[in-house]
C-alpha atoms as a PDB file:
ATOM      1  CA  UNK A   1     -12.611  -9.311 -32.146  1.00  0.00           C
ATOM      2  CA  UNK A   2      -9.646 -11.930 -32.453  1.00  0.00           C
ATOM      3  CA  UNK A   3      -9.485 -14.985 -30.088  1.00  0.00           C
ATOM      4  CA  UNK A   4      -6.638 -13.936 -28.669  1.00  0.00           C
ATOM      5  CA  UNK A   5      -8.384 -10.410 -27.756  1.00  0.00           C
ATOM      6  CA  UNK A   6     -11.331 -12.214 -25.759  1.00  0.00           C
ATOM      7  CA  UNK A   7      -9.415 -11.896 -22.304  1.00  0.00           C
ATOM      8  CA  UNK A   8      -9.450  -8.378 -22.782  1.00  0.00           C
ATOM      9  CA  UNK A   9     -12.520  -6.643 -23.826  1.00  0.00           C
ATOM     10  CA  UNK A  10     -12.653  -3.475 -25.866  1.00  0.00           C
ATOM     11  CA  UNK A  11     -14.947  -0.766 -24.828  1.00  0.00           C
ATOM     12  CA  UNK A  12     -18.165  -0.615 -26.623  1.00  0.00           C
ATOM     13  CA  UNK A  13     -18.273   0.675 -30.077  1.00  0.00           C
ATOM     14  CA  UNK A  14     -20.998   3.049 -31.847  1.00  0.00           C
ATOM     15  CA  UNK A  15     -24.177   1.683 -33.288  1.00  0.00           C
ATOM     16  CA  UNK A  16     -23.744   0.861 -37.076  1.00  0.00           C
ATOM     17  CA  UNK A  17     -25.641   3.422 -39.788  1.00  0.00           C
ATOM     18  CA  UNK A  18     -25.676   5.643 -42.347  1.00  0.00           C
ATOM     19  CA  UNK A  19     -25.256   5.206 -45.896  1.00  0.00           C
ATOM     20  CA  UNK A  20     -22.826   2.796 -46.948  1.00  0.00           C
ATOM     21  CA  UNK A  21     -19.431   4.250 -48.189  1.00  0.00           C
ATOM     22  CA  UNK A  22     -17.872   3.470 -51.690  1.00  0.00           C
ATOM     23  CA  UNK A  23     -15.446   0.195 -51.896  1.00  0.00           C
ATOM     24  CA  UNK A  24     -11.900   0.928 -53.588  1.00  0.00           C
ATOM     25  CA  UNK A  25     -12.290   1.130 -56.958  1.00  0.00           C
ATOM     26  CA  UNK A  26     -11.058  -1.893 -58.965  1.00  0.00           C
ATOM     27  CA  UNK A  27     -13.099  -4.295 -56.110  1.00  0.00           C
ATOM     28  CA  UNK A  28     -12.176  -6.289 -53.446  1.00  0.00           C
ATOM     29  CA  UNK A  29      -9.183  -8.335 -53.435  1.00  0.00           C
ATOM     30  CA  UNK A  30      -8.854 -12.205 -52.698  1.00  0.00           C
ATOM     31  CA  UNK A  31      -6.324 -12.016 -49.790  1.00  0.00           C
ATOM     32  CA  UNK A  32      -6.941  -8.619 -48.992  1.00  0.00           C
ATOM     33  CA  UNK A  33     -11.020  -7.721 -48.438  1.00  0.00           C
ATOM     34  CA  UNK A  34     -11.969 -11.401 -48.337  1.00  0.00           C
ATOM     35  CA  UNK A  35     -10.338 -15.180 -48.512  1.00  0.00           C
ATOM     36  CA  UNK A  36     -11.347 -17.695 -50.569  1.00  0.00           C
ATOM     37  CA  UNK A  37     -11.382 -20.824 -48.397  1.00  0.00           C
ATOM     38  CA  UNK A  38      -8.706 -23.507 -50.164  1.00  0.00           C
ATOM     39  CA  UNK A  39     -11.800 -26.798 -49.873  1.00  0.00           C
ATOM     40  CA  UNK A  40     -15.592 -25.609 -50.627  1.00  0.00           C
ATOM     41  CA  UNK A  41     -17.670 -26.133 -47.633  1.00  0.00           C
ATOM     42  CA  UNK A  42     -21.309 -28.168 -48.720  1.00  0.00           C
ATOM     43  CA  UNK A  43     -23.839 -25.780 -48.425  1.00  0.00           C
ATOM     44  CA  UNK A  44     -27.840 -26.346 -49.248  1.00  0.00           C
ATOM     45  CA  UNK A  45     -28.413 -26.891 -53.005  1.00  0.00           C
ATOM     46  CA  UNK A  46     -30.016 -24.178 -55.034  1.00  0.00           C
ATOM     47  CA  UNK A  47     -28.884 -21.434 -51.825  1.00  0.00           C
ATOM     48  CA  UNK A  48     -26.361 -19.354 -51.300  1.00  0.00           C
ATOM     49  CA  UNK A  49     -25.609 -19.519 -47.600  1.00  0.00           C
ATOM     50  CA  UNK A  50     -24.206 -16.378 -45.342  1.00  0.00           C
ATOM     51  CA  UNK A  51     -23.025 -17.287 -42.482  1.00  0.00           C
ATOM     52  CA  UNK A  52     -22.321 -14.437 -39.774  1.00  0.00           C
ATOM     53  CA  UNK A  53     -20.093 -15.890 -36.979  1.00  0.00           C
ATOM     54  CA  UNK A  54     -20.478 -13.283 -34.038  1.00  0.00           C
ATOM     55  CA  UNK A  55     -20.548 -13.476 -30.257  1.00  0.00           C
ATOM     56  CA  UNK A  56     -22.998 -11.329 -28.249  1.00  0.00           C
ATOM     57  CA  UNK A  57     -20.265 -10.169 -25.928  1.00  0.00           C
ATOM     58  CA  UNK A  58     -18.385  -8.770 -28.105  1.00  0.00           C
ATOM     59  CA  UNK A  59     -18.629  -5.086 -28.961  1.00  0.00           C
ATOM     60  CA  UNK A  60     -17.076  -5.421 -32.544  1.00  0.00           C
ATOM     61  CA  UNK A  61     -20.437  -8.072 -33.091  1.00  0.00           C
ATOM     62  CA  UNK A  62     -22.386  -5.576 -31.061  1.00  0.00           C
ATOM     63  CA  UNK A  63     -21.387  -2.712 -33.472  1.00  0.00           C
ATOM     64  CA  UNK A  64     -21.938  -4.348 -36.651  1.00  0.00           C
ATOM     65  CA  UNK A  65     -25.766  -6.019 -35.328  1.00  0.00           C
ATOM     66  CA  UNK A  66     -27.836  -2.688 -36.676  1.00  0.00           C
ATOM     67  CA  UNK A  67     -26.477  -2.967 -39.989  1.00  0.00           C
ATOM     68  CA  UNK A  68     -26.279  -6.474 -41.018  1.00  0.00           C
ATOM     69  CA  UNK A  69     -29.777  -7.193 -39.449  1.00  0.00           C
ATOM     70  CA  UNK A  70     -31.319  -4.774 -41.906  1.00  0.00           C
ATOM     71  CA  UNK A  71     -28.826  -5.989 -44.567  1.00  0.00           C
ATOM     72  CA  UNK A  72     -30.409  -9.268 -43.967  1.00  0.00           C
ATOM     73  CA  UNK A  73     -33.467  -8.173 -44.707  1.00  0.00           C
ATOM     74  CA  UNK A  74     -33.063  -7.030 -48.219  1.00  0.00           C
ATOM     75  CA  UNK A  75     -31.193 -10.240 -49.323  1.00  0.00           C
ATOM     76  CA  UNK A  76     -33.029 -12.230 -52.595  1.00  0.00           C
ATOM     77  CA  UNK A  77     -34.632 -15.316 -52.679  1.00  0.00           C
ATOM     78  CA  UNK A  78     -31.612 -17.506 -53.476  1.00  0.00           C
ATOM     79  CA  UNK A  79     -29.615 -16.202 -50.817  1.00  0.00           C
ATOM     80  CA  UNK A  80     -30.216 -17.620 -46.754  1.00  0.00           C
ATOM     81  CA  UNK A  81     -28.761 -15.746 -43.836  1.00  0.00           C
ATOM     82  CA  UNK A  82     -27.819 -17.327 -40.668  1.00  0.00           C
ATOM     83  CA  UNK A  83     -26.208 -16.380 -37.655  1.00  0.00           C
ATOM     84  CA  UNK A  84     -24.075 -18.932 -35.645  1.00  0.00           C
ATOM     85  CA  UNK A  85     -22.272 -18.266 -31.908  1.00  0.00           C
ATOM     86  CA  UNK A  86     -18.595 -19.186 -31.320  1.00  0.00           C
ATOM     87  CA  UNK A  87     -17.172 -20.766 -28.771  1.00  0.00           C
ATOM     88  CA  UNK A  88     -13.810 -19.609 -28.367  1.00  0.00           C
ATOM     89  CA  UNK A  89     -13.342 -20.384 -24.286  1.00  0.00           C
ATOM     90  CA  UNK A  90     -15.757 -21.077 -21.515  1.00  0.00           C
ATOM     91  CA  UNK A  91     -17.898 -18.715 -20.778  1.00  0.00           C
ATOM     92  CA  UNK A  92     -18.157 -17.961 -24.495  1.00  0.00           C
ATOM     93  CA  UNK A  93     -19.410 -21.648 -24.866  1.00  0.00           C
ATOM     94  CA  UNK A  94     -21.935 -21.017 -22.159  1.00  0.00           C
ATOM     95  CA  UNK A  95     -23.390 -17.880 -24.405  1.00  0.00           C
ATOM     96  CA  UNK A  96     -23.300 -20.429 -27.506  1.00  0.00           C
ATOM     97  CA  UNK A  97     -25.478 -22.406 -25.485  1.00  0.00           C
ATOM     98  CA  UNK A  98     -28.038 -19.532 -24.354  1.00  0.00           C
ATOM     99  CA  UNK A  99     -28.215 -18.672 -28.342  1.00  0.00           C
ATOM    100  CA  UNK A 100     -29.148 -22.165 -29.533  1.00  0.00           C
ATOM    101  CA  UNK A 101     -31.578 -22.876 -26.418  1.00  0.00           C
ATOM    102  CA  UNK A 102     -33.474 -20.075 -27.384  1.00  0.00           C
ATOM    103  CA  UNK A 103     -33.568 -20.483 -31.313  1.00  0.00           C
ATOM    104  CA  UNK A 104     -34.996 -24.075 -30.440  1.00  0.00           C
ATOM    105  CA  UNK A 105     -37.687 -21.947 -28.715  1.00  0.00           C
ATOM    106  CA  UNK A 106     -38.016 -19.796 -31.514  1.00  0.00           C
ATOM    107  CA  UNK A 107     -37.358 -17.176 -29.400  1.00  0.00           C
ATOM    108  CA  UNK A 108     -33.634 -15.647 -30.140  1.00  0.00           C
ATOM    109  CA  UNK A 109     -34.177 -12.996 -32.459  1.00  0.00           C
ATOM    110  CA  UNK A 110     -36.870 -11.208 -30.069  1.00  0.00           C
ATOM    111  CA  UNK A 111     -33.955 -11.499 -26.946  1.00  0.00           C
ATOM    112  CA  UNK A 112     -31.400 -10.706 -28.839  1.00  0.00           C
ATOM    113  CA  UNK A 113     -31.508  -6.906 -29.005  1.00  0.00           C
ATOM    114  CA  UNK A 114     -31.926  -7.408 -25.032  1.00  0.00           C
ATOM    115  CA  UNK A 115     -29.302  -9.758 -24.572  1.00  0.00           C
ATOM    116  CA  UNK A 116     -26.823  -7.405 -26.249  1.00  0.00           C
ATOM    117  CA  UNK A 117     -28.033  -4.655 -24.490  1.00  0.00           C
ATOM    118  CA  UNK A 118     -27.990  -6.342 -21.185  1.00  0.00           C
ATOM    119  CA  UNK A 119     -24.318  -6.889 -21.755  1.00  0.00           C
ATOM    120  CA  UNK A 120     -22.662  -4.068 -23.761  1.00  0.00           C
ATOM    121  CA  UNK A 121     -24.604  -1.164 -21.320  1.00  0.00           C
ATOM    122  CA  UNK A 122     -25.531  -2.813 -18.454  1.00  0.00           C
ATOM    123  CA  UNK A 123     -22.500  -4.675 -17.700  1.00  0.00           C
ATOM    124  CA  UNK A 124     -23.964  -8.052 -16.994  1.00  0.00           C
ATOM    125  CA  UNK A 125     -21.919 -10.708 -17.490  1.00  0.00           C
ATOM    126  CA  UNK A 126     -25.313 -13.588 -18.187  1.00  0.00           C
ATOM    127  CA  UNK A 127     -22.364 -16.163 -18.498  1.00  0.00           C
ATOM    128  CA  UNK A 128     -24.310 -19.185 -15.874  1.00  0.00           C
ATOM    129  CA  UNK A 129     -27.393 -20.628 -17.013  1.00  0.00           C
ATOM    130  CA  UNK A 130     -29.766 -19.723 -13.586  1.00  0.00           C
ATOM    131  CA  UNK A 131     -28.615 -15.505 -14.940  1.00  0.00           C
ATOM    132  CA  UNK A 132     -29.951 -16.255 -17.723  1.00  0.00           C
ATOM    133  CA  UNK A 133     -33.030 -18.103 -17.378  1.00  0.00           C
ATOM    134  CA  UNK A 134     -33.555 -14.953 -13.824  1.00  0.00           C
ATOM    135  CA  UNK A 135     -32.720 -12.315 -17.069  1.00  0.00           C
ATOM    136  CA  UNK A 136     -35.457 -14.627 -19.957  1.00  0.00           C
ATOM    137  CA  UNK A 137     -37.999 -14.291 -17.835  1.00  0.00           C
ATOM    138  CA  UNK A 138     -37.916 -11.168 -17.209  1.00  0.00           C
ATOM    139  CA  UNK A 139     -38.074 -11.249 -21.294  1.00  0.00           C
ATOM    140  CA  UNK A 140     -41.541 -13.490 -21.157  1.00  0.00           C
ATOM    141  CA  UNK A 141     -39.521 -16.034 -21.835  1.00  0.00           C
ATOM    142  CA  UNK A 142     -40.706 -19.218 -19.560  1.00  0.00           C
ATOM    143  CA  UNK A 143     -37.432 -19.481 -17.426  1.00  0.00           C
ATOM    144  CA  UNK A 144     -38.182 -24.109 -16.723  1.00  0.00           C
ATOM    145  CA  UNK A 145     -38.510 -23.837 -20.380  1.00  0.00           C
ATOM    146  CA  UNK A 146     -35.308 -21.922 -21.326  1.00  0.00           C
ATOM    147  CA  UNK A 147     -33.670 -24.383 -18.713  1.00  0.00           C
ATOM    148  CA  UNK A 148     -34.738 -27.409 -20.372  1.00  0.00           C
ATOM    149  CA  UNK A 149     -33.848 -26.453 -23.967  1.00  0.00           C
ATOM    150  CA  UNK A 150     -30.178 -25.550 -22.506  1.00  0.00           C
ATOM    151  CA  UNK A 151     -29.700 -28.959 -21.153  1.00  0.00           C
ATOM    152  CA  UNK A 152     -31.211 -30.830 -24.298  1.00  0.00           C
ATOM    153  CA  UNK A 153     -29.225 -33.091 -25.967  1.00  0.00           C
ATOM    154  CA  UNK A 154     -30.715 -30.901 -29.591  1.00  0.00           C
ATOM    155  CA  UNK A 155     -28.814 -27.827 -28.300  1.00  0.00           C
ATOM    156  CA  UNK A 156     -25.681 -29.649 -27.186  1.00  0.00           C
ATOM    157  CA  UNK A 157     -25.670 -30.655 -30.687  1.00  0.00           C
ATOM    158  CA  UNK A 158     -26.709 -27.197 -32.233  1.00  0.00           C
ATOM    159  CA  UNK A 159     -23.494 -26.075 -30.717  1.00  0.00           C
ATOM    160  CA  UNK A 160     -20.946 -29.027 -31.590  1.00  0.00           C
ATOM    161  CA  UNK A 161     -22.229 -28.231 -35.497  1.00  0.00           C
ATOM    162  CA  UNK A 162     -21.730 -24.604 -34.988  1.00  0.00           C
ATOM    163  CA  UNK A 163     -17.859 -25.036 -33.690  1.00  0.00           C
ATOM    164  CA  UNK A 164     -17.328 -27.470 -36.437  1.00  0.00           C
ATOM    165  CA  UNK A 165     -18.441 -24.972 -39.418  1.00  0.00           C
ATOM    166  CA  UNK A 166     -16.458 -22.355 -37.196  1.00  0.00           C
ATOM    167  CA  UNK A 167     -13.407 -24.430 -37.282  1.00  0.00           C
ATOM    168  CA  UNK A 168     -13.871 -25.547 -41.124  1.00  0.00           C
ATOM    169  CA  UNK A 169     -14.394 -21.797 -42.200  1.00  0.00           C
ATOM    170  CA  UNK A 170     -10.694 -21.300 -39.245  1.00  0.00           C
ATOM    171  CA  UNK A 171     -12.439 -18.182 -38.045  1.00  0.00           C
ATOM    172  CA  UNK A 172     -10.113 -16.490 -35.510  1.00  0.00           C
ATOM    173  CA  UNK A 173     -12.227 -13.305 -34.868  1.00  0.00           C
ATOM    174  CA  UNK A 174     -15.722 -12.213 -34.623  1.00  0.00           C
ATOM    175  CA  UNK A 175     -17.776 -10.475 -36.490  1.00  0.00           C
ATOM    176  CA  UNK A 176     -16.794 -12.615 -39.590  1.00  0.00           C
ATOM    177  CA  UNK A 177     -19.185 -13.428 -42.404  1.00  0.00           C
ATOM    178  CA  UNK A 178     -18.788 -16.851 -44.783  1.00  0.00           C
ATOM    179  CA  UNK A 179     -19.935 -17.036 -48.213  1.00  0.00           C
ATOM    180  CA  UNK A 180     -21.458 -20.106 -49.957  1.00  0.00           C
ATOM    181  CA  UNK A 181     -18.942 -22.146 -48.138  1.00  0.00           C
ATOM    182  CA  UNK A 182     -16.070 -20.554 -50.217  1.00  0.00           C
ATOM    183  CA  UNK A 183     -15.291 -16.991 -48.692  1.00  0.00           C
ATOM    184  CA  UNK A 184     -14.516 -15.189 -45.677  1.00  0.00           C
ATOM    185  CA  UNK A 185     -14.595 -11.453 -45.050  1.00  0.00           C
ATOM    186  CA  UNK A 186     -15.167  -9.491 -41.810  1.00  0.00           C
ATOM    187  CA  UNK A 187     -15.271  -5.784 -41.217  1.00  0.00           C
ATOM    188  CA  UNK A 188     -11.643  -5.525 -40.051  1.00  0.00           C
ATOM    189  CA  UNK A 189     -11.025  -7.231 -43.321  1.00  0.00           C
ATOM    190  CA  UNK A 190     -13.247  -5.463 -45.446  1.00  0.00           C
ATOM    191  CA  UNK A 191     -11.443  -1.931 -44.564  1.00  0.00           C
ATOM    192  CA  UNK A 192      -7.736  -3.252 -43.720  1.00  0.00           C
ATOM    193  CA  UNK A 193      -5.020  -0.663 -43.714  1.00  0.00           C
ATOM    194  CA  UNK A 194      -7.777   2.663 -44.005  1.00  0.00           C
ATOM    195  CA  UNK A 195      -8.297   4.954 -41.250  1.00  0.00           C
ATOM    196  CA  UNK A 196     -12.440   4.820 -41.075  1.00  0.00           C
ATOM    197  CA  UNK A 197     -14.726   4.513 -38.276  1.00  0.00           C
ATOM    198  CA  UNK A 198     -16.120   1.276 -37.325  1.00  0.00           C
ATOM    199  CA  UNK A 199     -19.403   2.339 -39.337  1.00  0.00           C
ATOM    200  CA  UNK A 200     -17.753   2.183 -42.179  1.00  0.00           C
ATOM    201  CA  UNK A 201     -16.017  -0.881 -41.565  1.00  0.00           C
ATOM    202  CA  UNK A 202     -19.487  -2.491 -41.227  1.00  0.00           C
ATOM    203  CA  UNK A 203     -20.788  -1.027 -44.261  1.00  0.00           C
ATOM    204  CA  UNK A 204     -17.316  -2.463 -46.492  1.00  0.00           C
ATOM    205  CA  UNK A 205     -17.829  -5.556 -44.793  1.00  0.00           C
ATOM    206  CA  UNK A 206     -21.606  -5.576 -46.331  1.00  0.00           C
ATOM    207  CA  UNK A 207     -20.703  -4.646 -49.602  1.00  0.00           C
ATOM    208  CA  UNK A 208     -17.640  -7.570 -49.781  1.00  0.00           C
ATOM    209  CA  UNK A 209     -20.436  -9.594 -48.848  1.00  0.00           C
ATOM    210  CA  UNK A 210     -22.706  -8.395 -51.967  1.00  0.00           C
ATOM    211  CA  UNK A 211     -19.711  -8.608 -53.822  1.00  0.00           C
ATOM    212  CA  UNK A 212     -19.322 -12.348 -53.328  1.00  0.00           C
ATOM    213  CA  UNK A 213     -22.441 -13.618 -53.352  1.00  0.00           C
ATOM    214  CA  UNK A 214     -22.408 -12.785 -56.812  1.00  0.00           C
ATOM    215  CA  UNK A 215     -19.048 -14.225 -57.219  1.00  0.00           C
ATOM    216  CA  UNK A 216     -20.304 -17.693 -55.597  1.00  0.00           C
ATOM    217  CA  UNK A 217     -23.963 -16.918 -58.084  1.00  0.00           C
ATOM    218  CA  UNK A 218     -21.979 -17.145 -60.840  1.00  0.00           C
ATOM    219  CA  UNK A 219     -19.881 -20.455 -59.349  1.00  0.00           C
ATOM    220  CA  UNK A 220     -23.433 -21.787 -58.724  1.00  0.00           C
END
């Protein structure tokens, strides 16, 4: 989804998987299936980081969640996944600020599936903090707890680092995935100009990823 899209939601898409298609043969393209960023970001020595920016109201990031979660878990030791929330206008920010207070509780990744659930087929909105502490608890999750870690000066930071790397890599959409602090790709990118489903879109996107990790493993 592009920033300029957020005002104007698209309905829900299908739920990612299946076997991943074949990319074009040749590769992908700098400029085409991927960027290469014109300054290297600094990433953690001996890593290669993946970064997927995403937001979890939008159905694009909602889509693609299935896949690259069990992408994710297949990656090699050298390589460290990460998600991180955008912020592209208020209530988005107020989301960013639900994802970080509940990774300081260590609790994200068990919401999450919830959380996107909550919001791309039950139609809540969960864009005020008191929704979302009323929709935690319901979760388990201790709602004065939640509360506190929203309000903490940690997460207020959490979230000024994540629109700084979101502004350094100039993402303009969501789902998009950075590579060892040198490439972009995103499933919109990944499959530009071919008619294919948004499954498959995910799956190109996943294998441009593959693609340049070993592009930024041989940099290394």
């Amino acid at each position: 989804m592009k920033r300029r899209d957020f005002s104007a939601l698209l309905a829900t898409a299908p739920v990612l998987g299946g076997a991943a298609p074949a990319l074009a043969q040749g590769g992908p393209v700098d400029g085409r299936q991927y960027l290469t960023l014109s300054q290297a970001l600094p990433t953690t020595p001996g890593k290669i980081e993946v970064v997927e920016f995403f937001w979890y109201g939008c159905p694009h990031c909602y889509a693609f969640e299935p896949a690259i979660e069990a992408w994710a878990k297949q990656l090699p030791a050298d390589v460290a996944f990460r998600k991180v929330h955008v912020a592209f206008r208020a209530n988005v920010k107020i989301h960013q600020r639900m994802f970080y207070a509940l990774e300081s509780l260590g609790k994200e990744a068990q919401a999450r599936p919830a959380i996107f659930n909550a919001m791309h087929q039950q139609g809540l909105a969960l864009d005020d903090p008191k929704s979302q502490a009323k929709f935690l608890g319901n979760l388990g999750i201790d709602a004065a707890k939640y509360q506190e870690a929203y309000n903490s000066f940690g997460v207020v930071t959490k979230c000024g680092q994540a629109e700084k790397l979101s502004e350094a890599y100039r993402i303009d959409g969501v789902p998009s995935i950075g590579v060892g602090g040198r490439f972009l790709t995103s499933p919109g990118q990944a499959g530009a100009g071919q008619r294919v489903t948004e499954i498959e879109l995910g799956q190109k996107a996943l294998q441009v990823t593959d693609f340049l990790i070993q592009r930024a493993r041989s940099k290394a």
